[in-house]
N, C-alpha and C. Protein backbone atom coordinates (compact mmCIF):
# COMPACT_ATOMS: atom_id res chain seq x y z
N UNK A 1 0.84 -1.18 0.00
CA UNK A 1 0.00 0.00 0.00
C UNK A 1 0.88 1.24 0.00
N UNK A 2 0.17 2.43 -0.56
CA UNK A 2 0.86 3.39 -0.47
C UNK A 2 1.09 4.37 1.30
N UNK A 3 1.75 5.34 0.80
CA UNK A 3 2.31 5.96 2.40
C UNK A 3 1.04 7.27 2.32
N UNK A 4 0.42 7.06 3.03
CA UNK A 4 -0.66 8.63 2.81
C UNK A 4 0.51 9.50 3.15
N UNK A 5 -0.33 10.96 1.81
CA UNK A 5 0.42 11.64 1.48
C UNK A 5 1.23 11.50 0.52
N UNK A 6 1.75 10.70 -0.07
CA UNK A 6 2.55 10.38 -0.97
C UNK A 6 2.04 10.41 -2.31
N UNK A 7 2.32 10.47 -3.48
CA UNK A 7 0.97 10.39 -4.68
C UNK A 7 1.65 8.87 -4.61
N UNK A 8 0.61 8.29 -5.49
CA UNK A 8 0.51 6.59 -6.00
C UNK A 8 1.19 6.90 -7.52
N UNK A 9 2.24 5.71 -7.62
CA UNK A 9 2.33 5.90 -8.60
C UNK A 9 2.26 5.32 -9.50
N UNK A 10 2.64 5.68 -11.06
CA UNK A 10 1.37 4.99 -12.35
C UNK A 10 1.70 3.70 -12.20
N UNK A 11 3.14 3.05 -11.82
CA UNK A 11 2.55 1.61 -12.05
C UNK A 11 1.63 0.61 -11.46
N UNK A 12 1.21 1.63 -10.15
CA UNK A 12 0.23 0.79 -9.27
C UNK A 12 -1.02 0.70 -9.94
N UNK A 13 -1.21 1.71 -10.44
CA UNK A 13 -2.57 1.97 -10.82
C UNK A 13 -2.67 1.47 -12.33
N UNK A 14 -1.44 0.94 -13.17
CA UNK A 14 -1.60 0.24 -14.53
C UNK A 14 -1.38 -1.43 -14.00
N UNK A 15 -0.99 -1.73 -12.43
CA UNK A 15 -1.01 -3.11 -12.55
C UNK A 15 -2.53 -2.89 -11.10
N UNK A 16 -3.24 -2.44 -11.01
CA UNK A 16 -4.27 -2.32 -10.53
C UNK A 16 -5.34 -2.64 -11.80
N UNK A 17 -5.31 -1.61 -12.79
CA UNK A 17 -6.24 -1.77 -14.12
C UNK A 17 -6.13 -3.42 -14.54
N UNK A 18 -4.43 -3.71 -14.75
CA UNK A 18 -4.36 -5.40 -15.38
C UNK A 18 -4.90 -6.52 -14.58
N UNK A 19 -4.94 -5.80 -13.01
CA UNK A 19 -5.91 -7.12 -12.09
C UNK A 19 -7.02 -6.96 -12.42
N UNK A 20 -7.48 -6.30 -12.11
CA UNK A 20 -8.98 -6.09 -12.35
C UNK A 20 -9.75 -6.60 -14.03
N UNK A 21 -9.00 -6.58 -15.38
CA UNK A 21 -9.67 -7.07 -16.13
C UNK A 21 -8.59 -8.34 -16.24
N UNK A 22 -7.56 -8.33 -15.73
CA UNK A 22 -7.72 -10.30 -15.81
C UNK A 22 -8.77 -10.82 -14.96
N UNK A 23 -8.85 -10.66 -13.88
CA UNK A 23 -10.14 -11.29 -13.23
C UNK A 23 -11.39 -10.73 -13.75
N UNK A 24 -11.69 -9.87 -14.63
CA UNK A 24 -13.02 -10.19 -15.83
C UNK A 24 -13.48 -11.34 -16.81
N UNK A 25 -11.75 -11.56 -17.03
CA UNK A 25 -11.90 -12.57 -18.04
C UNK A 25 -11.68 -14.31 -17.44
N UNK A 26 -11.13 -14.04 -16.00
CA UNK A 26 -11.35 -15.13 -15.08
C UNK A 26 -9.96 -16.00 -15.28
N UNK A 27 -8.97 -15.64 -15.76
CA UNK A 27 -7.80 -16.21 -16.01
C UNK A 27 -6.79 -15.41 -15.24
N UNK A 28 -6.38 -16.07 -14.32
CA UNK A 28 -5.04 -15.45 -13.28
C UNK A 28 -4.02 -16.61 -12.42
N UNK A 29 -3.37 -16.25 -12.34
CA UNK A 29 -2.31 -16.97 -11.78
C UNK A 29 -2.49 -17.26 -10.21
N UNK A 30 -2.32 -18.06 -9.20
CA UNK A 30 -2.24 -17.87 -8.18
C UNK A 30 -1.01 -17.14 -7.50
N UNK A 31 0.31 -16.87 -7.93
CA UNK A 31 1.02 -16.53 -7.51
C UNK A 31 1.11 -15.20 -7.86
N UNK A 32 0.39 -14.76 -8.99
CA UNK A 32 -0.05 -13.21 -9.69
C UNK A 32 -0.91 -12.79 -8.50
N UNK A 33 -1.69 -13.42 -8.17
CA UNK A 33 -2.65 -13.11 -6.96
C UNK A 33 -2.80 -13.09 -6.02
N UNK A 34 -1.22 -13.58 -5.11
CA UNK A 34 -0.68 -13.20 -4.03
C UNK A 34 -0.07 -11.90 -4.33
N UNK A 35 0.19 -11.78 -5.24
CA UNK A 35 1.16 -10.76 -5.26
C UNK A 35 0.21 -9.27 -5.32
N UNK A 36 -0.68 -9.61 -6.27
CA UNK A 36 -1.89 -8.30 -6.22
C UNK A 36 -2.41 -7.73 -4.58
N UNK A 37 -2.47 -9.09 -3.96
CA UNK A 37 -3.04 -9.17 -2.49
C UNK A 37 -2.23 -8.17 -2.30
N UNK A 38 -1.02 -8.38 -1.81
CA UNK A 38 0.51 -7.72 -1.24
C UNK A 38 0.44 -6.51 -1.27
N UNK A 39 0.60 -6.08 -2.49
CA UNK A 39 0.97 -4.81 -3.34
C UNK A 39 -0.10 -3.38 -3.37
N UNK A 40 -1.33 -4.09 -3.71
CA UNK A 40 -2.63 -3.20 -4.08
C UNK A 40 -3.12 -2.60 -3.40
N UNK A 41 -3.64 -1.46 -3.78
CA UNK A 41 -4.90 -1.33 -2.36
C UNK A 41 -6.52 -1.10 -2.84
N UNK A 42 -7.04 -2.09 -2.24
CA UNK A 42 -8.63 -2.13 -2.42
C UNK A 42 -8.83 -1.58 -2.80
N UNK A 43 -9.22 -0.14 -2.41
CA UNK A 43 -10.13 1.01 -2.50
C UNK A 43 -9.82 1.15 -4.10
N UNK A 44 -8.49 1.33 -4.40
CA UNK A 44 -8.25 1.07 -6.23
C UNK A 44 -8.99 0.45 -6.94
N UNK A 45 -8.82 -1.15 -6.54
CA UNK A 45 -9.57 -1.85 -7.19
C UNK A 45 -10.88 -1.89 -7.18
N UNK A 46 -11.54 -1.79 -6.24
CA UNK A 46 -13.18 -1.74 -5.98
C UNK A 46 -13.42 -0.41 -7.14
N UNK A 47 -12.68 0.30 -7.24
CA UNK A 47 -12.95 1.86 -7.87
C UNK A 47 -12.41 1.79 -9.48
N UNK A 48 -11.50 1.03 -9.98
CA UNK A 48 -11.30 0.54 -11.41
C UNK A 48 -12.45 -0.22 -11.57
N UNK A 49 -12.70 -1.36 -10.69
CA UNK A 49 -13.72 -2.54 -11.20
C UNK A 49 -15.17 -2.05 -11.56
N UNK A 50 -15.46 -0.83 -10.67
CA UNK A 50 -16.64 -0.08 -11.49
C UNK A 50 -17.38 0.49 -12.35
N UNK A 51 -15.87 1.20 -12.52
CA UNK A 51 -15.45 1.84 -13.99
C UNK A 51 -15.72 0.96 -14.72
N UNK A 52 -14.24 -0.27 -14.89
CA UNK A 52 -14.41 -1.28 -16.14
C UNK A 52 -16.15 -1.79 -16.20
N UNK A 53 -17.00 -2.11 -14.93
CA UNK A 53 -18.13 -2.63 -15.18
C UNK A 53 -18.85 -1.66 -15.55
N UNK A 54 -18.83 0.13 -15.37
CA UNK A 54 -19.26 0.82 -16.33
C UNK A 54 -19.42 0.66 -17.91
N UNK A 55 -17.86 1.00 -17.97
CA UNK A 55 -17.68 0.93 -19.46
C UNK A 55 -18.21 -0.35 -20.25
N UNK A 56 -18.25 -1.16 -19.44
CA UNK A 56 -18.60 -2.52 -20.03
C UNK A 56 -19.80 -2.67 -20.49
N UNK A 57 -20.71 -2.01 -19.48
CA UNK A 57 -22.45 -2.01 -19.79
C UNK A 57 -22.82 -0.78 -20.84
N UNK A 58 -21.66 0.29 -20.92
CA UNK A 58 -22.00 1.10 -21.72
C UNK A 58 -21.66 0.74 -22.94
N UNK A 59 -20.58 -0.28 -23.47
CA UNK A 59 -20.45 -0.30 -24.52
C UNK A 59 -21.43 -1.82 -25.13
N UNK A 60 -22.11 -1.97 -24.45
CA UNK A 60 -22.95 -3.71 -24.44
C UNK A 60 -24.38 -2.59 -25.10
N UNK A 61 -24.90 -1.23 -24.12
CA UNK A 61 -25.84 -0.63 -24.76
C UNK A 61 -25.63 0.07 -26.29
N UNK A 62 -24.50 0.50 -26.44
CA UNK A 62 -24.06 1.32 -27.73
C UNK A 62 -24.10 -0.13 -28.77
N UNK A 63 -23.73 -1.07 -28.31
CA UNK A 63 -23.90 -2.37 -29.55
C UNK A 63 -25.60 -2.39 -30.31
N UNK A 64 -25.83 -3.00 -28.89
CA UNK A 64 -27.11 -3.08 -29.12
C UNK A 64 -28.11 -2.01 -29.69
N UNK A 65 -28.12 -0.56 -29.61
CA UNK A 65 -28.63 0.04 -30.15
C UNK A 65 -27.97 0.50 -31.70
N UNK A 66 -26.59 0.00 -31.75
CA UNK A 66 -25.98 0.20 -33.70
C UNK A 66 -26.67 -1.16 -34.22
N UNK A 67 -27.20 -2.21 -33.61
CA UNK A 67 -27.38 -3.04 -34.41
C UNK A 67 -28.81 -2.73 -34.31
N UNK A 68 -29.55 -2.58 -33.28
CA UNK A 68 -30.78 -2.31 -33.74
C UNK A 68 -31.43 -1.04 -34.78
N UNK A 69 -30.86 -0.21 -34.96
CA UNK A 69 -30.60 1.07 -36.07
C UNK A 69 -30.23 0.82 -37.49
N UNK A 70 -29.32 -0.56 -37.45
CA UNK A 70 -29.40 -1.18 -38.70
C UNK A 70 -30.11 -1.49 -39.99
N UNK A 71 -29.80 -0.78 -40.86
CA UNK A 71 -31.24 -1.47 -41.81
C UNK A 71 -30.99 -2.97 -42.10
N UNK A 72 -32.46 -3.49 -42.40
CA UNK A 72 -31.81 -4.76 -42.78
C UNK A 72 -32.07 -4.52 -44.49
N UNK A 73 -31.02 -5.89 -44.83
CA UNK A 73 -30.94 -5.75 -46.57
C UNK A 73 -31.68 -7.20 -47.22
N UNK A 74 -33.20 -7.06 -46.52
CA UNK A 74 -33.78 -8.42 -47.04
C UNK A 74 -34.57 -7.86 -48.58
């Protein structure tokens, strides 16, 4: 964890982002995942994983409404 007061720096927060969507896709290492334990701090991840599940539902609605807008070519 970081030292309050201190800024965090980017690589926490680019190997914070890479935990969080490997465990989307459900493929991780156990020893990757001691190490996330170790290193991370929650509050990051709970706060990426939202995001990513934001973006995720937002781009699931933007599909679905380009394909429904579609003409069809019957």
């Amino acid at each position: 964890m970081s030292t309050p007061g201190l800024p965090v720096s980017k690589t926490s927060w680019l190997r914070t982002i890479q935990a969080v969507l490997w465990s989307f896709v459900g493929l991780r290492k156990n020893a990757e995942y001691q190490q996330d334990i170790e290193k991370l701090n929650p509050f990051h991840i709970i706060g990426v994983a939202i995001g990513a599940a934001l973006l995720f539902v937002l781009g699931l609605i933007a599909l679905v409404n380009w394909v429904v807008v579609q003409p069809t070519g019957l």
